[in-house]
N, C-alpha and C. Protein backbone atom coordinates (compact mmCIF):
# COMPACT_ATOMS: atom_id res chain seq x y z
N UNK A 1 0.85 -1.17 0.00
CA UNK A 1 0.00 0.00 0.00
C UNK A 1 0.90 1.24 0.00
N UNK A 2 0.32 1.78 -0.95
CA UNK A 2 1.81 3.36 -0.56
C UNK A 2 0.68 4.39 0.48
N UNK A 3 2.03 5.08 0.16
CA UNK A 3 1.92 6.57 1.47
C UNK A 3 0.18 7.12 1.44
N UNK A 4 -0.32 7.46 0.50
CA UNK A 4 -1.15 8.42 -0.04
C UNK A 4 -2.56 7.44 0.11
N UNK A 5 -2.56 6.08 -0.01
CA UNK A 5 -4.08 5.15 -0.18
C UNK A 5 -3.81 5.27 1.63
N UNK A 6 -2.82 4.78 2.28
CA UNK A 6 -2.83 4.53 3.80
C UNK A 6 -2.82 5.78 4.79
N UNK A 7 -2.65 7.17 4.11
CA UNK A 7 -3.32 8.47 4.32
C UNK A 7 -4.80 8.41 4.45
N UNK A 8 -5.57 7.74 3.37
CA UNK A 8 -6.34 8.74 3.42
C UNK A 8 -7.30 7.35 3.86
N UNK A 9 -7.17 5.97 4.13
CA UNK A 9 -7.95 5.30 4.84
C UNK A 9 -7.41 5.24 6.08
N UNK A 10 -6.74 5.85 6.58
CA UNK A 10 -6.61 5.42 8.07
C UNK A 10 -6.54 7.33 8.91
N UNK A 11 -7.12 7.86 7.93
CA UNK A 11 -7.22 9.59 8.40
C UNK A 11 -8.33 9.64 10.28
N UNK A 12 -7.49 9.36 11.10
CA UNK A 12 -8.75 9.56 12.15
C UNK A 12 -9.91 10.44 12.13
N UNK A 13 -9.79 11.70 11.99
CA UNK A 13 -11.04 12.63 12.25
C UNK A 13 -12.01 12.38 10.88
N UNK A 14 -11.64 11.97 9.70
CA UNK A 14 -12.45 10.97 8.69
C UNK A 14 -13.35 10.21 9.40
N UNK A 15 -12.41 9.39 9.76
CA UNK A 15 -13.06 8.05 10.76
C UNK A 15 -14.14 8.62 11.81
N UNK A 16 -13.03 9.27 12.70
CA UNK A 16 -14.55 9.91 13.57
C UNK A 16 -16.10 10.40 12.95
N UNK A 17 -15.69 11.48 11.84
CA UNK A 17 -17.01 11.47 11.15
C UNK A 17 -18.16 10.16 10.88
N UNK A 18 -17.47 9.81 10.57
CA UNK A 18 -18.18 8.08 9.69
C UNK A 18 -18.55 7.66 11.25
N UNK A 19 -17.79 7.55 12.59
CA UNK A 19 -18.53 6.26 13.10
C UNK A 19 -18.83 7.63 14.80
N UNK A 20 -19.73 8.40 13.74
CA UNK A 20 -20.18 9.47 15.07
C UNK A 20 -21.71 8.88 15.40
N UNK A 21 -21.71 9.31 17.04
CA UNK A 21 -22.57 8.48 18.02
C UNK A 21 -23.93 8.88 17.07
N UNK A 22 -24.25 10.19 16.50
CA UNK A 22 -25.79 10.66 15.83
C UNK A 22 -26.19 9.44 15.19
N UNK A 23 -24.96 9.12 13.93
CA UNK A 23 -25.45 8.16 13.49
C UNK A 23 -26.33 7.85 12.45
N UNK A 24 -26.58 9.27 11.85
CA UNK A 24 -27.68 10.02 10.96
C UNK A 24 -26.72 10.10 9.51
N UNK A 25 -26.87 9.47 8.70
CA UNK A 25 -26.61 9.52 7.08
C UNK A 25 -26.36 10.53 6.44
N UNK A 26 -25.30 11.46 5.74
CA UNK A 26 -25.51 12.74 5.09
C UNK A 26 -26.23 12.23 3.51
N UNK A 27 -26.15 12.99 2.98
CA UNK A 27 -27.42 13.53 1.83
C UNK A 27 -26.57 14.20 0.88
N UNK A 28 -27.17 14.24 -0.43
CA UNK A 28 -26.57 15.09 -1.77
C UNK A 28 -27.83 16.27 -1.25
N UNK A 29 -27.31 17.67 -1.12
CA UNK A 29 -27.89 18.76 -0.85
C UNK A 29 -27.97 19.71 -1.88
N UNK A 30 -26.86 19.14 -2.65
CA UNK A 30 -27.03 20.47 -3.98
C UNK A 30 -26.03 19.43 -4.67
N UNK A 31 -26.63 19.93 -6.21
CA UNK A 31 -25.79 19.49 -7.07
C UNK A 31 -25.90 20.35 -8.38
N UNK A 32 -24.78 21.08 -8.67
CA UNK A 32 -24.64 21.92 -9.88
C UNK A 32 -23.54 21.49 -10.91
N UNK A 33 -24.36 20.90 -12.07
CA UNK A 33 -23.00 19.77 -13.08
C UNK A 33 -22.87 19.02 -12.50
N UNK A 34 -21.54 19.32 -12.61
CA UNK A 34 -20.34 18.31 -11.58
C UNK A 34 -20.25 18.55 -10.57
N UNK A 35 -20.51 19.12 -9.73
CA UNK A 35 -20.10 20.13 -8.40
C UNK A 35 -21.28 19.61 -7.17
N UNK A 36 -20.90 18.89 -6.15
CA UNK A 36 -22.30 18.40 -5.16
C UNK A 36 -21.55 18.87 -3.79
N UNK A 37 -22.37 18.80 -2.95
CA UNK A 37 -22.26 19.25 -2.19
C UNK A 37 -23.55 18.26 -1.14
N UNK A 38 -22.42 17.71 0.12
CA UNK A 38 -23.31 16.60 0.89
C UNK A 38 -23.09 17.06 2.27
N UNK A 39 -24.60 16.83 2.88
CA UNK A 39 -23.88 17.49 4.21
C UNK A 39 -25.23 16.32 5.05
N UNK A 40 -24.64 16.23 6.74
CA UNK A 40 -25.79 15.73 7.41
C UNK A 40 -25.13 16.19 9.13
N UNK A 41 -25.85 15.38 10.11
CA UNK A 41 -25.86 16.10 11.31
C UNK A 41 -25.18 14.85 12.05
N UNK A 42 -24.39 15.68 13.09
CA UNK A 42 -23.25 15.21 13.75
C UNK A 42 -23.45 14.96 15.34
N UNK A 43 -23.48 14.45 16.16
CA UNK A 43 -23.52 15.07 17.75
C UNK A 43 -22.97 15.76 17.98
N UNK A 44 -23.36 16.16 19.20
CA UNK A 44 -22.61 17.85 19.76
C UNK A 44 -23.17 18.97 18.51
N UNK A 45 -24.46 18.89 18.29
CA UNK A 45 -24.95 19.96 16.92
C UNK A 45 -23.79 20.75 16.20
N UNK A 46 -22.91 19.60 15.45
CA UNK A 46 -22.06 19.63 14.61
C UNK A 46 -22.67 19.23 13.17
N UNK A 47 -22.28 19.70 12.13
CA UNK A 47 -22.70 19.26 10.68
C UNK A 47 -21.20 18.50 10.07
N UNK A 48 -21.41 17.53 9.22
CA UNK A 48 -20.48 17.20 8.89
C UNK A 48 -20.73 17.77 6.85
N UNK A 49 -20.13 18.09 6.21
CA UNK A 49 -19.86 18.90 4.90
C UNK A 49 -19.08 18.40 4.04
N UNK A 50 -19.51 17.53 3.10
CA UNK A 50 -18.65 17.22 1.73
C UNK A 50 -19.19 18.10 0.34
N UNK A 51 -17.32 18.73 0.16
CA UNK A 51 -17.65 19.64 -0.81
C UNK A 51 -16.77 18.53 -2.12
N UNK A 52 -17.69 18.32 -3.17
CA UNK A 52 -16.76 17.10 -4.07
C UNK A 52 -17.20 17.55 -5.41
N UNK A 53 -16.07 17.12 -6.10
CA UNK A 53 -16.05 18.36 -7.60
C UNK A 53 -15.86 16.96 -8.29
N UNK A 54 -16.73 16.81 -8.99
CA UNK A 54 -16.72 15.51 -10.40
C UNK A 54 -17.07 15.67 -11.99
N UNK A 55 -15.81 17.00 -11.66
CA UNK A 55 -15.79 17.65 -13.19
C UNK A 55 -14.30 16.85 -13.70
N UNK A 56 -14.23 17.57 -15.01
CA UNK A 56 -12.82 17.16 -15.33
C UNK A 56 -11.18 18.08 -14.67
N UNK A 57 -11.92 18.99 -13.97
CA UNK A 57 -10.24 19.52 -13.97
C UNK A 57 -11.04 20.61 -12.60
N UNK A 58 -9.93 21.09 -11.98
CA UNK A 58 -9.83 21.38 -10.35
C UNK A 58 -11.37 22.94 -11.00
N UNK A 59 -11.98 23.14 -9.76
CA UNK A 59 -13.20 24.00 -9.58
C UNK A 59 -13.62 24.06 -7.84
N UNK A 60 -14.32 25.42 -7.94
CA UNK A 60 -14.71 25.78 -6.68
C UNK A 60 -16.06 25.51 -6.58
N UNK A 61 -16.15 24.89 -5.68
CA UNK A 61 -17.10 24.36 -4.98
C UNK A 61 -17.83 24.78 -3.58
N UNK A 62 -19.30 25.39 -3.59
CA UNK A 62 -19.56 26.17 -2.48
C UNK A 62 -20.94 25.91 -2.31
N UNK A 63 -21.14 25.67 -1.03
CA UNK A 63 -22.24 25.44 0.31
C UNK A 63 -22.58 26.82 0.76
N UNK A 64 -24.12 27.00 0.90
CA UNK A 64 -24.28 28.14 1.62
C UNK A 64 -24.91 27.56 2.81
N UNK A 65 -25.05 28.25 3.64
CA UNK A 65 -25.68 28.10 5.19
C UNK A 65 -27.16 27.25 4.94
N UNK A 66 -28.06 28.18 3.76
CA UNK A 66 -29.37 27.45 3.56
C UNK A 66 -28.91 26.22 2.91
N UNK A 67 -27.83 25.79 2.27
CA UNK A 67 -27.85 24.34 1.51
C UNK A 67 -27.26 23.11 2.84
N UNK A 68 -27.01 23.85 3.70
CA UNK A 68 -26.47 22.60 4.99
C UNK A 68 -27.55 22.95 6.24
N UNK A 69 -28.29 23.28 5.84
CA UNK A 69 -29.52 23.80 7.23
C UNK A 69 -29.17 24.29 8.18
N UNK A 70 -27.88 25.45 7.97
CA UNK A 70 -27.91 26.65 8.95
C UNK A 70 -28.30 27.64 8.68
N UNK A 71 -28.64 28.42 9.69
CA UNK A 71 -29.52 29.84 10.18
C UNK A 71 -28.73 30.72 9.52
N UNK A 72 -29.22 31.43 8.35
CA UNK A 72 -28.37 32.90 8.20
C UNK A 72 -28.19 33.58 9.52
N UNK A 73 -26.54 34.53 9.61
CA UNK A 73 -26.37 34.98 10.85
C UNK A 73 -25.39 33.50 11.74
N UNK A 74 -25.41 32.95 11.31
CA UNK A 74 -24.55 31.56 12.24
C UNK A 74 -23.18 31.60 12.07
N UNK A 75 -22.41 31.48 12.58
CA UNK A 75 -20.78 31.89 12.56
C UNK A 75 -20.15 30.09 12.93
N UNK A 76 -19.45 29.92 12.12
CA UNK A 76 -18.38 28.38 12.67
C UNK A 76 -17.63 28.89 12.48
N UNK A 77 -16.75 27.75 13.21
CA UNK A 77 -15.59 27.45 12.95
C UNK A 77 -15.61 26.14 11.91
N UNK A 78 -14.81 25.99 10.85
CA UNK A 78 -14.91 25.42 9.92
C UNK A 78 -13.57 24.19 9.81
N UNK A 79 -13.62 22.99 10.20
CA UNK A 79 -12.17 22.05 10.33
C UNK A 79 -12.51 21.32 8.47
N UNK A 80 -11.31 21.35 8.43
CA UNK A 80 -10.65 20.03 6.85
C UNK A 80 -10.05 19.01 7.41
N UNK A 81 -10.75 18.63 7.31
CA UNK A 81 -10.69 16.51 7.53
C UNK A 81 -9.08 16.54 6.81
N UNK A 82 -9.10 17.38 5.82
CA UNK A 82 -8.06 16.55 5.09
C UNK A 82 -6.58 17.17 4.92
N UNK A 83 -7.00 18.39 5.41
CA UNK A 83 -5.40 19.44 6.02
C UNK A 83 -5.77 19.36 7.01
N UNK A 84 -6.15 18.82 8.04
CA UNK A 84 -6.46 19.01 9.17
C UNK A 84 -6.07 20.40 10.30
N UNK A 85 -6.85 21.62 9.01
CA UNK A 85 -6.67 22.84 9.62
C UNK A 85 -7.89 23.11 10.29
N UNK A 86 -8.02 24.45 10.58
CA UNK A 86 -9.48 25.26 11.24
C UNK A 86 -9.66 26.41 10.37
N UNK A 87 -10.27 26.40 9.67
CA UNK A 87 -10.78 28.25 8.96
C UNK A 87 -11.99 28.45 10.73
N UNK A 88 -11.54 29.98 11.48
CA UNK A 88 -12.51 29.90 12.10
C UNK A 88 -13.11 31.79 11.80
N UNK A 89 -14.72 31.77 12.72
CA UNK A 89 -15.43 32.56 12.08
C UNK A 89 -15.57 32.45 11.07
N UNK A 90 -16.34 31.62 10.11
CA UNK A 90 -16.81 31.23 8.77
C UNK A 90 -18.31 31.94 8.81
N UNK A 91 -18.61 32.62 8.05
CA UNK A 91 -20.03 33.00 7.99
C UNK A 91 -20.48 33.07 6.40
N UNK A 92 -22.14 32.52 6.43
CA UNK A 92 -22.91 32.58 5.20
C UNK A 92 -22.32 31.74 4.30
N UNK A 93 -21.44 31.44 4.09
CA UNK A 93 -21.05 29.66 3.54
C UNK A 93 -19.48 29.36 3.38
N UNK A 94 -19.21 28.48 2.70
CA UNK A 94 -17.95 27.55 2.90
C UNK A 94 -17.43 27.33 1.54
N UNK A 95 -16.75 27.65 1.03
CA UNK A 95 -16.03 26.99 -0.36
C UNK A 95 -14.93 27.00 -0.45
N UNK A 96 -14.42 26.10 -1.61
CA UNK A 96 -13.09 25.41 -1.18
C UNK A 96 -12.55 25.33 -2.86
N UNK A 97 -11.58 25.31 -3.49
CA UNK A 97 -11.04 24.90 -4.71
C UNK A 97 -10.64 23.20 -4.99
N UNK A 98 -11.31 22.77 -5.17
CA UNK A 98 -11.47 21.26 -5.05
C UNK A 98 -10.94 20.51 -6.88
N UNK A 99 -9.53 19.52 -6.46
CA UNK A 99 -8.85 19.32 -7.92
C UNK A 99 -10.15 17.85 -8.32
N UNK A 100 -10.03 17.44 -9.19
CA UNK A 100 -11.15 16.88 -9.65
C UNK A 100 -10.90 15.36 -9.38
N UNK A 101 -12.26 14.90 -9.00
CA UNK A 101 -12.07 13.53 -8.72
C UNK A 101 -13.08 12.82 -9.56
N UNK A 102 -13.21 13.19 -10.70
CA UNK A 102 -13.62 12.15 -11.77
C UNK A 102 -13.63 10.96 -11.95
């Protein structure tokens, strides 16, 4: 197995998502083309947010507050599963430049 397949299946806070106590399924919430956007509900009234681009070549990809069932006016803090950074104070939505996974 190289570096990059054993990255990204053994990513903990991935994992945590997937085996959180809610337990509640996310959903395709929007889909424009290629461009979807999946989101569902987390414990601790956390949302969990997949922004996934299934075009041919890298595009931005964006969630607004009404497409993940938050309240205009709602402020996060925003974590990446996959840089495992924090964007915090995020308000009115979330987008990301996403390379293509066709």
């Amino acid at each position: 197995m190289d570096d990059t397949t054993h990255e990204l299946i053994s990513n903990a806070e991935v994992i945590a998502v997937n085996q959180d106590k809610l337990g509640v399924q996310g959903k395709k919430v929007k889909s424009t083309n290629d461009l979807e956007v999946w989101a569902g509900p987390l414990s601790d009234n956390k949302v969990a947010v997949i922004l996934w681009n299934r075009s041919s070549s890298r595009a931005t990809v964006t969630a607004s507050w009404s497409d993940i069932g938050l309240q205009q006016g709602t402020t996060v803090d925003a974590r990446d599963l996959w840089e495992h950074s924090t964007q915090s104070l995020v308000s009115g939505e979330i987008s990301a430049e996403i390379d293509s996974h066709a």
